[in-house]
Structure formats: C-alpha cells, structure tokens
Protein backbone atom coordinates (compact mmCIF):
# COMPACT_ATOMS: atom_id res chain seq x y z
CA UNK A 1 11.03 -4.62 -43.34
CA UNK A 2 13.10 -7.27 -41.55
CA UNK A 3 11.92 -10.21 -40.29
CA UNK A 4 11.67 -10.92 -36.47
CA UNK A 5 13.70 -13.14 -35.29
CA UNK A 6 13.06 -14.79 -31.66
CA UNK A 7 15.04 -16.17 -28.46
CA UNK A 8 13.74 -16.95 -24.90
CA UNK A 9 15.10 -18.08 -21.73
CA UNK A 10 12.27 -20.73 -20.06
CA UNK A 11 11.76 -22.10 -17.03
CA UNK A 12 9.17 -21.80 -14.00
CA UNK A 13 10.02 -19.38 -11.79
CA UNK A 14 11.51 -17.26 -14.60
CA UNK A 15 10.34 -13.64 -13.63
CA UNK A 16 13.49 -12.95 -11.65
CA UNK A 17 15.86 -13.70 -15.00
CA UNK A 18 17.73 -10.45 -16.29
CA UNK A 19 18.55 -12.71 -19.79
CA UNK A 20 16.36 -10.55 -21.56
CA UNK A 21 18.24 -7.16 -20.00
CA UNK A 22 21.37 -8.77 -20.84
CA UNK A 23 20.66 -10.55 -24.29
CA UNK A 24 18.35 -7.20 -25.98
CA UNK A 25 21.26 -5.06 -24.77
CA UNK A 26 24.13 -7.69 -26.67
CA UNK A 27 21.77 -7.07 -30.05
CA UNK A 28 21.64 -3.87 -29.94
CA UNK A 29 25.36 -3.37 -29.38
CA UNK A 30 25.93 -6.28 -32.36
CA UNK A 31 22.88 -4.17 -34.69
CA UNK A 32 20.92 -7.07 -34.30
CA UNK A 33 18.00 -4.70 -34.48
CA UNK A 34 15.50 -7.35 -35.39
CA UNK A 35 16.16 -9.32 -33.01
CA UNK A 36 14.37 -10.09 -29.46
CA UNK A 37 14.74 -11.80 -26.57
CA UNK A 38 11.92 -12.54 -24.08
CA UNK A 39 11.34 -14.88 -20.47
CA UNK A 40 8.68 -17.16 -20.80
CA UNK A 41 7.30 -19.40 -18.17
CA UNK A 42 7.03 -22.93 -19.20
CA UNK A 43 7.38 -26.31 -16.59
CA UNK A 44 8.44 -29.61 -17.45
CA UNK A 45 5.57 -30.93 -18.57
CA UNK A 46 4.79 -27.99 -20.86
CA UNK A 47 8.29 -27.90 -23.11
CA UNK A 48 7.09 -30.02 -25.68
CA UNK A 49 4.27 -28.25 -26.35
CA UNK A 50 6.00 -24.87 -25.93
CA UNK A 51 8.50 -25.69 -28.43
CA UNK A 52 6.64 -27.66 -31.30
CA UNK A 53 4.21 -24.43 -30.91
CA UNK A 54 6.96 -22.15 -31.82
CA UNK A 55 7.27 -20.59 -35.97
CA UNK A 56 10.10 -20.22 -37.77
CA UNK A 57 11.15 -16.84 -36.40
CA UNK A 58 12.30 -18.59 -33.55
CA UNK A 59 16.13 -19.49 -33.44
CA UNK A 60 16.78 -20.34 -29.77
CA UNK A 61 16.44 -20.99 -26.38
CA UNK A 62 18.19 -20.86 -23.19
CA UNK A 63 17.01 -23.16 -20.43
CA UNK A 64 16.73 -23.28 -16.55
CA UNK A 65 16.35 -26.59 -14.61
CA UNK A 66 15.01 -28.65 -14.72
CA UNK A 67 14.07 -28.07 -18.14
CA UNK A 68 17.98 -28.85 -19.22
CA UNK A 69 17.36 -32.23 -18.36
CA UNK A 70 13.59 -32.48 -19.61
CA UNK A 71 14.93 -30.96 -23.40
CA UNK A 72 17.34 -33.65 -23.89
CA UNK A 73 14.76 -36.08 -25.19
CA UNK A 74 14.29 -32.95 -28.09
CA UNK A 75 17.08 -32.28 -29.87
CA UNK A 76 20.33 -33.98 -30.23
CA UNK A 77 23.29 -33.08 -28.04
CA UNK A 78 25.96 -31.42 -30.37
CA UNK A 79 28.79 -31.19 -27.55
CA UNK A 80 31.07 -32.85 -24.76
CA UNK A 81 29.20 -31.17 -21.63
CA UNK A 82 25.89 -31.63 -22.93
CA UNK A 83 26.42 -35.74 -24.02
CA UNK A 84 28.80 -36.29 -20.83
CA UNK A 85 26.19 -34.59 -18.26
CA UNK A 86 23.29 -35.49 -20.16
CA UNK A 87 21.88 -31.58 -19.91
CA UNK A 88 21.89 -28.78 -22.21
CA UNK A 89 21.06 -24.80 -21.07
CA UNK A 90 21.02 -23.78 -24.73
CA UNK A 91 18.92 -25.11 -28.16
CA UNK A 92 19.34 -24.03 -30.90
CA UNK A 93 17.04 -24.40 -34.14
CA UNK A 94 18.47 -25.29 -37.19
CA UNK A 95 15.25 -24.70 -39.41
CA UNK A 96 11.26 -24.65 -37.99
CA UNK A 97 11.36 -25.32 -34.79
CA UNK A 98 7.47 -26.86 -35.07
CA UNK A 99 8.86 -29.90 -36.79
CA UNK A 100 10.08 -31.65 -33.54
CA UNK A 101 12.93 -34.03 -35.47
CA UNK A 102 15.90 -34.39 -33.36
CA UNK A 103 17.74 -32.72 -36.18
CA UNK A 104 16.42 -30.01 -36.14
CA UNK A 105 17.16 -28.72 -32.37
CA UNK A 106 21.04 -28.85 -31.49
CA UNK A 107 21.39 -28.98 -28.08
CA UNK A 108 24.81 -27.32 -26.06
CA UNK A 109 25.47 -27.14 -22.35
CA UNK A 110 27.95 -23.91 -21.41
CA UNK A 111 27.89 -24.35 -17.72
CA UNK A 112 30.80 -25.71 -17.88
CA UNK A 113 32.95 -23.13 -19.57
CA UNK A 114 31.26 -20.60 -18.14
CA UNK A 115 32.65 -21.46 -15.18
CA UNK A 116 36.12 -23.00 -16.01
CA UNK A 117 36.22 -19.47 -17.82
CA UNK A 118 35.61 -18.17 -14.15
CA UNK A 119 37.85 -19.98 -12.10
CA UNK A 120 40.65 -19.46 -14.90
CA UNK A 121 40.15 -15.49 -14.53
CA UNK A 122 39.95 -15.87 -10.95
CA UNK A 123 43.63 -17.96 -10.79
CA UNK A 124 45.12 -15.45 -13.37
CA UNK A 125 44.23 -12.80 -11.17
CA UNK A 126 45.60 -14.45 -7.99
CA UNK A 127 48.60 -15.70 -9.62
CA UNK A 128 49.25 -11.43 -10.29
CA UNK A 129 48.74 -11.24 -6.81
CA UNK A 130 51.02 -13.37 -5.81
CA UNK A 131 53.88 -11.89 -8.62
CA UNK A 132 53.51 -8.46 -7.53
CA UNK A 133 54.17 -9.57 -3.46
C-alpha cells in the first residue's frame, strides 16, 4: 500500500477555503492517488505547535494571513517575494516536519506571480482587443 502523503491550507477563518476542492481534484488529475489535501484551523499563536506536531507524511502547507507573516520565523525564505516582503503563503518540508530547524521548512510567497500572471493575461487579452478594432 502507498504511503499517505499530506498538505493543508491553515488559517482561522478557514471553513470558507475551496483549496481542498481545488488541490484533491489537481491529484487526482496528476494520479497523485495517495495524496490529500485538507483545511485546518490554526491562529497565530497556534502555528508552532501545529507544525512541530505534524509526521513525516506531511509535505506542505499553504497559508492565509496572518499566518504568512507569523511562519517566517519557521523556515527559511527560499525566494525573491518571500525575502523582499518578508511573507510566504506556501512551506514546504524538506524532510520531518517535527524537527523545527529552519532547514528543514522552505518557505515561497506566489502572490506575486499569481497576480503578475493575471494582469499579464488580462493585457494580452486587451491588447487582442485593441488589434482586432
């Protein structure tokens, strides 16, 4: 049998997040048959404990605010947006989780692509606009 592997999105209120619609759907589609991702509701002051209390089935996390600020003193920032804004909406763990060395949790912010991906759709699409008038 394979092993279980786990993701989460966190934050407090969480129950409205579709992440887990969207993210269980993307494995399935990929085969990732093993793996699962799940909302849990954890503040500010409860990350650290969240996290260190996490096994090694657990690969990574997605995070609301203010809990992208609040992980920052976790893991180690591992690109631009995430040293230059000093948050991170993604960790990822690099082997058990439990052992809270900074090594060990790579931390990535992809706000900002997301949405410079965005903006660049939404100019390519007005710049067709503009070609066809």
């Amino acid at each position: 049998m394979l092993k279980t592997y786990h993701c989460a999105v966190l934050g407090d209120p969480i129950s409205h997040s579709l992440s887990p619609v969207l993210h269980n759907t993307a494995y399935k589609a990929l085969g990732l048959t093993n793996w699962q991702y799940s909302k849990e509701k954890v503040s500010e002051t409860e990350l650290h404990d969240f996290i260190t209390h996490l096994d090694d089935s657990w690969k990574g996390l997605s995070l609301t605010m203010p809990l992208k600020k609040t992980v920052m003193k976790l893991g180690t920032p591992c690109d631009y947006w995430s040293r230059a804004l000093n948050v991170a909406n993604t960790a990822v763990f690099t082997s058990n989780p439990a052992i809270a060395s900074q090594s060990q949790i790579k931390l990535y912010n992809t706000d900002v692509s997301g949405i410079l991906i965005t903006f660049m759709h939404a100019l390519h699409e007005r710049i067709c606009e503009v070609k066809k008038a």
